[in-house]
N, C-alpha and C. Protein backbone atom coordinates (compact mmCIF):
# COMPACT_ATOMS: atom_id res chain seq x y z
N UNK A 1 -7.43 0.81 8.15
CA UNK A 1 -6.91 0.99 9.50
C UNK A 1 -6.38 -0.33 10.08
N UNK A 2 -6.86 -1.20 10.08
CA UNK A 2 -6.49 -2.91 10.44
C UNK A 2 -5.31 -3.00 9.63
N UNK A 3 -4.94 -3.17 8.22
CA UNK A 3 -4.01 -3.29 7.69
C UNK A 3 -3.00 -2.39 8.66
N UNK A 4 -2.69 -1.48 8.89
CA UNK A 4 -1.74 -0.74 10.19
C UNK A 4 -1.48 -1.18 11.14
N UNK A 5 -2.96 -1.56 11.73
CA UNK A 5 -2.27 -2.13 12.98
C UNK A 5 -2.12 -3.46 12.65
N UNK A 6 -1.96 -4.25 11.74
CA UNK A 6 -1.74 -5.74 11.84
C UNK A 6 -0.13 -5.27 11.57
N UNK A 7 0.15 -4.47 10.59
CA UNK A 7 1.34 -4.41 10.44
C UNK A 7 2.31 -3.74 11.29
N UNK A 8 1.76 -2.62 12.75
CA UNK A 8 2.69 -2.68 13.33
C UNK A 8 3.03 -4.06 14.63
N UNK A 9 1.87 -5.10 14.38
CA UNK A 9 1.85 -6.45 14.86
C UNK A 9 3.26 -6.34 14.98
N UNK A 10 3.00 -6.94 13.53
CA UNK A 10 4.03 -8.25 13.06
C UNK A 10 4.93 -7.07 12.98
N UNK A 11 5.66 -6.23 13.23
CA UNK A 11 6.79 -5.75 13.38
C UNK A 11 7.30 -5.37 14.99
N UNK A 12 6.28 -5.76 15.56
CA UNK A 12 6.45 -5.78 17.26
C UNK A 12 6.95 -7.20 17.27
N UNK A 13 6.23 -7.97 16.78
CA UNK A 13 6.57 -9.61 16.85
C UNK A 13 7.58 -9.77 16.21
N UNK A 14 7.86 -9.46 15.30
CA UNK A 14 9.25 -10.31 14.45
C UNK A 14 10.50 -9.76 15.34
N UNK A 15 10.35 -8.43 16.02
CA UNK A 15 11.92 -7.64 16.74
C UNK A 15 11.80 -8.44 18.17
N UNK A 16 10.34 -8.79 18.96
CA UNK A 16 10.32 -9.68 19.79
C UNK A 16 11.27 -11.28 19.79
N UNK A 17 10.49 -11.48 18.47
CA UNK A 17 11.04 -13.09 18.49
C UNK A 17 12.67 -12.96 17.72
N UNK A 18 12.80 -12.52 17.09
CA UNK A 18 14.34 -12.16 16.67
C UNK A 18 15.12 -12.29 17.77
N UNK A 19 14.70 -11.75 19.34
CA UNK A 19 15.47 -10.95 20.58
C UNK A 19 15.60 -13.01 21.18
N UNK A 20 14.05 -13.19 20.80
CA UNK A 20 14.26 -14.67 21.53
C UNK A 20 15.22 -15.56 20.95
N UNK A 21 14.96 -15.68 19.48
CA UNK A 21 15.71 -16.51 18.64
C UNK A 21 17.08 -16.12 18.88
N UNK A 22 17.69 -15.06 19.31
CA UNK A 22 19.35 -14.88 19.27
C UNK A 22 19.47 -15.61 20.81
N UNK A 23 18.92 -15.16 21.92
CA UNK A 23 18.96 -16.01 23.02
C UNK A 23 18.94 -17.34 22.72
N UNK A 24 18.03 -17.82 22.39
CA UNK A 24 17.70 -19.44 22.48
C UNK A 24 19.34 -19.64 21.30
N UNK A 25 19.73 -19.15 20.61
CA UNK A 25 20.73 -19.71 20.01
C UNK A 25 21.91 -19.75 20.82
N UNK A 26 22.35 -18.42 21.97
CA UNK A 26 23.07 -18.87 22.93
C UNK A 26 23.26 -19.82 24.04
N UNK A 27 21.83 -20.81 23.93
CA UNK A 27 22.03 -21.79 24.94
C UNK A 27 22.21 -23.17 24.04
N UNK A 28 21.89 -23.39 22.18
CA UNK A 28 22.16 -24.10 22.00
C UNK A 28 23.24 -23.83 20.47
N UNK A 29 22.85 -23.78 19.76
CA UNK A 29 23.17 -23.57 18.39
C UNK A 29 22.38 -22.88 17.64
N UNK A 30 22.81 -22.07 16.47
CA UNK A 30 21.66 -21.63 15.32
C UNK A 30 20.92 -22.51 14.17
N UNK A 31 21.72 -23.77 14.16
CA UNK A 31 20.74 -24.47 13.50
C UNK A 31 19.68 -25.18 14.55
N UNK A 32 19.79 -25.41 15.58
CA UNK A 32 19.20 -25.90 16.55
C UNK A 32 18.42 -24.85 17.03
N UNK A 33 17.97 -23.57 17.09
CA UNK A 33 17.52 -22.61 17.44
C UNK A 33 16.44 -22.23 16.05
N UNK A 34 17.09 -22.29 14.95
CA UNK A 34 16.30 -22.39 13.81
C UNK A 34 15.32 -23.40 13.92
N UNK A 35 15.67 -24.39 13.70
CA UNK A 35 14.90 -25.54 13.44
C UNK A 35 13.78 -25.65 14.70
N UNK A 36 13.92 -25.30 16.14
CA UNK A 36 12.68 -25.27 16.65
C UNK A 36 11.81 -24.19 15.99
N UNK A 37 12.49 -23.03 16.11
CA UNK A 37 11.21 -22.31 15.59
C UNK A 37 10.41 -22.59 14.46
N UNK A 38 11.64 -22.94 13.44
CA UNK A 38 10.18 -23.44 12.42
C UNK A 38 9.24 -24.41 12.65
N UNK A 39 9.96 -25.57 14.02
CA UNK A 39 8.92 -26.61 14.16
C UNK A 39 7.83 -26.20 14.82
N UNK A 40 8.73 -25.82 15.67
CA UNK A 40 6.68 -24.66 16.44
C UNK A 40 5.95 -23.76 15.95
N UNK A 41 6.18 -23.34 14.60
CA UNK A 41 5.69 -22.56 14.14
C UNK A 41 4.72 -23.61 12.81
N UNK A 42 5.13 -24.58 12.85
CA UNK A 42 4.36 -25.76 12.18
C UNK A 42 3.28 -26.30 12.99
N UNK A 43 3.81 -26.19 14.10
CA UNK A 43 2.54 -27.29 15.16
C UNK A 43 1.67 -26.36 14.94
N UNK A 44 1.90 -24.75 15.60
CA UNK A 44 1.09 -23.98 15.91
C UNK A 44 0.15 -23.52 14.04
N UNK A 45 0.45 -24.02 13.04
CA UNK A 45 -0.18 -23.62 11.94
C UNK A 45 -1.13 -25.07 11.69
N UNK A 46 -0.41 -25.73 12.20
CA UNK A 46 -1.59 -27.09 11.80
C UNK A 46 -2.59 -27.16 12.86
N UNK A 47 -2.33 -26.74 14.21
CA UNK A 47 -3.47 -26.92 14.89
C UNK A 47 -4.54 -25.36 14.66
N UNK A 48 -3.78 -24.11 14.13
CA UNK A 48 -5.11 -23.58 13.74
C UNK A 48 -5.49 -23.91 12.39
N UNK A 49 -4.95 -24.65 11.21
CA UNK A 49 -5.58 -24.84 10.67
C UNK A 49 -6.89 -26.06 10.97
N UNK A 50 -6.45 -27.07 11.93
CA UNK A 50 -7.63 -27.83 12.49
C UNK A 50 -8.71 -27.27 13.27
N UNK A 51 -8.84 -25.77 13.92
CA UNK A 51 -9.41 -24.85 13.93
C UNK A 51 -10.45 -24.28 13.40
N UNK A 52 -9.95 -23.45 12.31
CA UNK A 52 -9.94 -22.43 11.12
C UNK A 52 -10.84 -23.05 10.43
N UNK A 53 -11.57 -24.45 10.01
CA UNK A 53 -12.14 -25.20 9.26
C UNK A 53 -11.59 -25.88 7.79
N UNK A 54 -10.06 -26.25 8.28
CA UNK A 54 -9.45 -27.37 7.84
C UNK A 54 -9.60 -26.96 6.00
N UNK A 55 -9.46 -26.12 4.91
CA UNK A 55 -9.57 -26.05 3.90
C UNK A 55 -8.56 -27.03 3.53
N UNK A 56 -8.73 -26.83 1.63
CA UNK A 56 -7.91 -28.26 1.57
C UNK A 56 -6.42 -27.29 1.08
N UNK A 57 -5.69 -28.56 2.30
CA UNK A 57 -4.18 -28.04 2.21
C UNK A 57 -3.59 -28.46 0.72
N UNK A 58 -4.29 -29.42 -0.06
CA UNK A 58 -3.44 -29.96 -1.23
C UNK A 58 -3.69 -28.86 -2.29
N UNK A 59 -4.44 -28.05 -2.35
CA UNK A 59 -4.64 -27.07 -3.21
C UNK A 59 -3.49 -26.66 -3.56
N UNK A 60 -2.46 -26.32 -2.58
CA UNK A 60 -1.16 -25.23 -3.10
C UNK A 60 -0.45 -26.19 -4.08
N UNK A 61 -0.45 -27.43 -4.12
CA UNK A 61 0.00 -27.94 -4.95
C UNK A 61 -0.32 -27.97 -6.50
N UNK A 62 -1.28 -26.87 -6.53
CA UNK A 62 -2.06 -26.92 -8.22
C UNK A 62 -1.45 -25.59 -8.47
N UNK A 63 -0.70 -25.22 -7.80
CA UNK A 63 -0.10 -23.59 -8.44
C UNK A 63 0.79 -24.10 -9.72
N UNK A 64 0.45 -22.74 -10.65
CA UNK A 64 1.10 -22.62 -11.60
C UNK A 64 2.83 -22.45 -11.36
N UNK A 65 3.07 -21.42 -10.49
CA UNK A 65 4.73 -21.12 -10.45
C UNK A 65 4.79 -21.73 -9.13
N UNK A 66 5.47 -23.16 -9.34
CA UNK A 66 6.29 -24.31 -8.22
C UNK A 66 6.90 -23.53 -7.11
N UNK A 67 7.41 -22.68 -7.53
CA UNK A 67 8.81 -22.14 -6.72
C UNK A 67 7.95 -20.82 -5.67
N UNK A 68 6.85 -21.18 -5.83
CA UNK A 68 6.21 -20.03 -4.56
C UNK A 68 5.87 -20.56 -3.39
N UNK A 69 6.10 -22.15 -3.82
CA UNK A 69 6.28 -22.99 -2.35
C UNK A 69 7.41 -23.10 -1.68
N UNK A 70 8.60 -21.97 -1.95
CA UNK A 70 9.73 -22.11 -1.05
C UNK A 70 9.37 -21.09 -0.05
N UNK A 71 8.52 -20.33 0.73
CA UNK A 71 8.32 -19.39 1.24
C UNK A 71 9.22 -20.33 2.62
N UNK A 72 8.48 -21.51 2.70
CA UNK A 72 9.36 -21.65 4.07
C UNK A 72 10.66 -22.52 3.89
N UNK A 73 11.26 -22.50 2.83
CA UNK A 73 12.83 -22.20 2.77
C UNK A 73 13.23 -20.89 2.93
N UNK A 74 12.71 -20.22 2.45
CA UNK A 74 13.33 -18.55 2.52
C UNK A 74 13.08 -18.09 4.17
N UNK A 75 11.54 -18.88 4.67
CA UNK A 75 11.70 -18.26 6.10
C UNK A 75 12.75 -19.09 7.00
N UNK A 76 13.36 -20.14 7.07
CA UNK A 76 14.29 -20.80 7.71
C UNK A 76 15.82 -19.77 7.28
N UNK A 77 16.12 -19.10 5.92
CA UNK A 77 17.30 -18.36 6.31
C UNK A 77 16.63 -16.75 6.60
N UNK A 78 15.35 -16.49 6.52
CA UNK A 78 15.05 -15.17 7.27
C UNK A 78 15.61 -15.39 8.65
N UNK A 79 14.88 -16.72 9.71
CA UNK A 79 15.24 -16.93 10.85
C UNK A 79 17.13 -16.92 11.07
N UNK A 80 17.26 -17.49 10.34
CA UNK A 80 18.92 -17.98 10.53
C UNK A 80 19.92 -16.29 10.59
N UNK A 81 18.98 -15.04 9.18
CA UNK A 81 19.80 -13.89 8.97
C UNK A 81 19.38 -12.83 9.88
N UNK A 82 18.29 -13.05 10.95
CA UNK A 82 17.45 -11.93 11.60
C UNK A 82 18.47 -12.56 13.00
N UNK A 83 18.76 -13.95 13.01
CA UNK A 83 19.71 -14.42 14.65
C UNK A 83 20.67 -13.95 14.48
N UNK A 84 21.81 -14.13 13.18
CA UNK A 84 22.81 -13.80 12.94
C UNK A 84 23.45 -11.96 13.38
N UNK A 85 22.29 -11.62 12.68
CA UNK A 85 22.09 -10.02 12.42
C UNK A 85 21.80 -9.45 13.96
N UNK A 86 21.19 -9.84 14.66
CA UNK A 86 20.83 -9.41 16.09
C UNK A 86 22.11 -9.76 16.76
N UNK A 87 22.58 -10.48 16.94
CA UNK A 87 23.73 -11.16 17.59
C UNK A 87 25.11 -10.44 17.80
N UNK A 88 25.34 -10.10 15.68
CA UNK A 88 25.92 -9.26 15.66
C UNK A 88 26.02 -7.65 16.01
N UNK A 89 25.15 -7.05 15.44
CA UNK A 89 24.65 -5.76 15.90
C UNK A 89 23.82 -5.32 16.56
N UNK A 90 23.10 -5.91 17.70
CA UNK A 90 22.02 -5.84 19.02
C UNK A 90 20.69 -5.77 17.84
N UNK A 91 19.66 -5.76 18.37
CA UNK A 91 18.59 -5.60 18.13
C UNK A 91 17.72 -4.35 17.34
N UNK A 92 18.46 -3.36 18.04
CA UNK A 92 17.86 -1.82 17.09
C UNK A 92 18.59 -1.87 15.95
N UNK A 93 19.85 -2.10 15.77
CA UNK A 93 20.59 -1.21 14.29
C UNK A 93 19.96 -2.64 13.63
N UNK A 94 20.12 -3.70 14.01
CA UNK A 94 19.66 -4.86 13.06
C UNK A 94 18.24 -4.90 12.32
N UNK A 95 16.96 -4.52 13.35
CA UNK A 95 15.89 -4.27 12.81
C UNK A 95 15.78 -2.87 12.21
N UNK A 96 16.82 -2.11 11.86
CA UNK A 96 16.26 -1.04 11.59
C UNK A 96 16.86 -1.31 10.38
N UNK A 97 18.05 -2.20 9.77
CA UNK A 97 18.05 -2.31 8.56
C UNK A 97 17.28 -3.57 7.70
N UNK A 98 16.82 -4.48 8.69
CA UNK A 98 15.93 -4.87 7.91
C UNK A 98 15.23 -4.25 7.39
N UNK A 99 13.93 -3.73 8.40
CA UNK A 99 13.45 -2.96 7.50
C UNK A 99 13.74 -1.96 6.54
N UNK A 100 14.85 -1.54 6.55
CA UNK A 100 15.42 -0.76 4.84
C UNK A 100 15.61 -1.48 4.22
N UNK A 101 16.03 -2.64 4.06
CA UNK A 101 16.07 -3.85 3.33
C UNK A 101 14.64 -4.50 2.57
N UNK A 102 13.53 -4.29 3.82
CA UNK A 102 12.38 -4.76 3.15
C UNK A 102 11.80 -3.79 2.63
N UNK A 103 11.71 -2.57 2.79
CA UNK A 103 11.29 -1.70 1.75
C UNK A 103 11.49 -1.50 0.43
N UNK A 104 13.30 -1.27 0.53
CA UNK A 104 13.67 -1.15 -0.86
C UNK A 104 13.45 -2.70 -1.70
N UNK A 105 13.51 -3.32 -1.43
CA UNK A 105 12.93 -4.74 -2.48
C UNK A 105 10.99 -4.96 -2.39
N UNK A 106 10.81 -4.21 -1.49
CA UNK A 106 9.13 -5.00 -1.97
C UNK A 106 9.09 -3.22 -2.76
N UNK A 107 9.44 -2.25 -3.17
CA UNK A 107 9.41 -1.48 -3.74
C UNK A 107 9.90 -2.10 -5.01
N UNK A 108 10.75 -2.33 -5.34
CA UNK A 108 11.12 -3.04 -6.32
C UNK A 108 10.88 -3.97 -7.02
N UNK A 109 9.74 -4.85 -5.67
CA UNK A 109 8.93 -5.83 -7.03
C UNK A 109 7.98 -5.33 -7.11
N UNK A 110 7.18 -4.48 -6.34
CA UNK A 110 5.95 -3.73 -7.33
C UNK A 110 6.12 -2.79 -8.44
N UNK A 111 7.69 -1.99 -8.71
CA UNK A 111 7.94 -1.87 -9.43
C UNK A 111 8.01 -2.16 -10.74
N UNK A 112 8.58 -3.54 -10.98
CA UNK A 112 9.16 -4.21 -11.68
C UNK A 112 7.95 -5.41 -11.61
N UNK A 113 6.83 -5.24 -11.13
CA UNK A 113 5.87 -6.42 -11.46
C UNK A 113 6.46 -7.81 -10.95
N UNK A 114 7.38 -8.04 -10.18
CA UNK A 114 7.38 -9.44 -9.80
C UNK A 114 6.78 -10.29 -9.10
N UNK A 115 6.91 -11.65 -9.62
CA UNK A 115 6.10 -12.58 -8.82
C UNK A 115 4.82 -12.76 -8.67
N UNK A 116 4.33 -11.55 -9.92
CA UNK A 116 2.80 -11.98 -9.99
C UNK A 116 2.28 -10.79 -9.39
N UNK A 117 2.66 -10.12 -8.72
CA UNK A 117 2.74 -8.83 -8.17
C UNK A 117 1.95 -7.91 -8.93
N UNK A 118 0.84 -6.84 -8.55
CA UNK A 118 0.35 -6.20 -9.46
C UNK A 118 2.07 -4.48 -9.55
N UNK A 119 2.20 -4.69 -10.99
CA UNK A 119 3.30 -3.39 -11.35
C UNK A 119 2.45 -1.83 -10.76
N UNK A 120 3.45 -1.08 -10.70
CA UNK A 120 3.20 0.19 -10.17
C UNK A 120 4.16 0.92 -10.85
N UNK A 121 3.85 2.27 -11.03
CA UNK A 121 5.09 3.10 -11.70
C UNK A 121 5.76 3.81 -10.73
N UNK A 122 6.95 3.74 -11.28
CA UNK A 122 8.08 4.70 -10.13
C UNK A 122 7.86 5.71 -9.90
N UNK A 123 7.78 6.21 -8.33
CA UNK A 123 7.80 7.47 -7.87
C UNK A 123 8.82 8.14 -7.43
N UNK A 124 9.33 9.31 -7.60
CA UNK A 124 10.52 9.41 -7.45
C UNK A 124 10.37 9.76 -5.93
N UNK A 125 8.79 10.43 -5.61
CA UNK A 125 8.95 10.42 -3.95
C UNK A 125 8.90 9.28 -3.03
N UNK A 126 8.68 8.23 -3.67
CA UNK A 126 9.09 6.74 -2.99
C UNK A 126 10.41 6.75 -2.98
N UNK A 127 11.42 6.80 -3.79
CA UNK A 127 12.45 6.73 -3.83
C UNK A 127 13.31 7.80 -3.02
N UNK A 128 13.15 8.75 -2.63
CA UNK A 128 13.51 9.67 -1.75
C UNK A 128 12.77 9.38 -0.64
N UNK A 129 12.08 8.45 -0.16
CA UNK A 129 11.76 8.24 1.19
C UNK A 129 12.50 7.28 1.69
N UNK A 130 12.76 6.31 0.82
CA UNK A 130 13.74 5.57 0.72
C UNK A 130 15.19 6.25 0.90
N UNK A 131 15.56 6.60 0.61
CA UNK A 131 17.04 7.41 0.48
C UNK A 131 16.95 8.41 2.29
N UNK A 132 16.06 8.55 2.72
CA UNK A 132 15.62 9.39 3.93
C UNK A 132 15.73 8.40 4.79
N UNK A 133 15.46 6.72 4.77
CA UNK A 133 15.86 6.21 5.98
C UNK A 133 16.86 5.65 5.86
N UNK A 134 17.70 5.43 4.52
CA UNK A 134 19.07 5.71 4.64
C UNK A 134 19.43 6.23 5.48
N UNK A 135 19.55 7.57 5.40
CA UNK A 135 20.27 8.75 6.08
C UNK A 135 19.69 8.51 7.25
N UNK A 136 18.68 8.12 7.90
CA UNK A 136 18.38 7.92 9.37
C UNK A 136 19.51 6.94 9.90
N UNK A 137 20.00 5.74 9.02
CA UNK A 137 20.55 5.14 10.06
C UNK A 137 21.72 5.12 10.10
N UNK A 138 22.44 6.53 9.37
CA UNK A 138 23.63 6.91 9.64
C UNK A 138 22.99 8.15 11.17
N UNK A 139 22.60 8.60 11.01
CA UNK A 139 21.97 9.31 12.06
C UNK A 139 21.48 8.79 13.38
N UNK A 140 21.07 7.60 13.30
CA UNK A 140 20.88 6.21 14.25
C UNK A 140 21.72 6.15 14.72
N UNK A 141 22.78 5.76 14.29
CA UNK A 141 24.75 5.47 14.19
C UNK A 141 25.13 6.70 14.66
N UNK A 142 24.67 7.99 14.65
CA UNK A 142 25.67 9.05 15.74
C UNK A 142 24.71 9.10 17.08
């Protein structure tokens, strides 16, 4: 049950701050609008990790696959494609294809086992639920 509601959280929050991040880019720039958020989103992770009871941050550096430390490169052009995307197409049609966007690929790496990911076998009724919010957001669109 927690797993639900954390996740309709962070999907209240990300269409929230998306709405801010396209504003704050109209008073300055999108790289300038980017770059605070990730910086405040740094302060605010180091002071709960001084919090939280400080584990050791150098650990991530003993990972086997290097490249799972780009999460916050990938979140600096999430920020940059969620401003862009709002800007362009308001806020509903934009978040509503993200999320078809994030479905059909995290379907696809549990599929396909990526990234360490535990594999799952294809359902074809996953895949037709998928194909169903397709068709919603042509239906969205009338």
């Amino acid at each position: 049950m927690w797993g639900f509601i954390i996740a309709l959280i962070s999907g209240a929050l990300m269409s929230v701050q998306g709405v801010f991040n396209t504003q704050v880019t109209k008073s300055s720039s999108l790289w300038a609008a980017n770059s605070w958020v990730q910086l405040t989103a740094f302060i605010v992770c180091i002071l709960a990790w001084f919090i939280t009871g400080r584990q050791n941050v150098w650990g991530m550096f003993h990972m086997e696959n290097k490249y799972m430390l780009l999460g916050g490169v990938i979140g600096a052009f999430i920020t940059l494609t969620v401003i862009k995307s709002m800007n362009i197409l308001g806020p509903a049609k934009a978040v509503l294809l993200i999320v078809i966007s994030q479905i059909i690929i995290a379907y696809l790496i549990e599929v396909f086992g990526m990234f360490g990911v535990e594999k799952v076998d294809f359902q074809w009724s996953k895949l037709m639920g998928a194909i169903i919010a397709i068709v919603g957001i042509f239906i969205f669109e009338r």
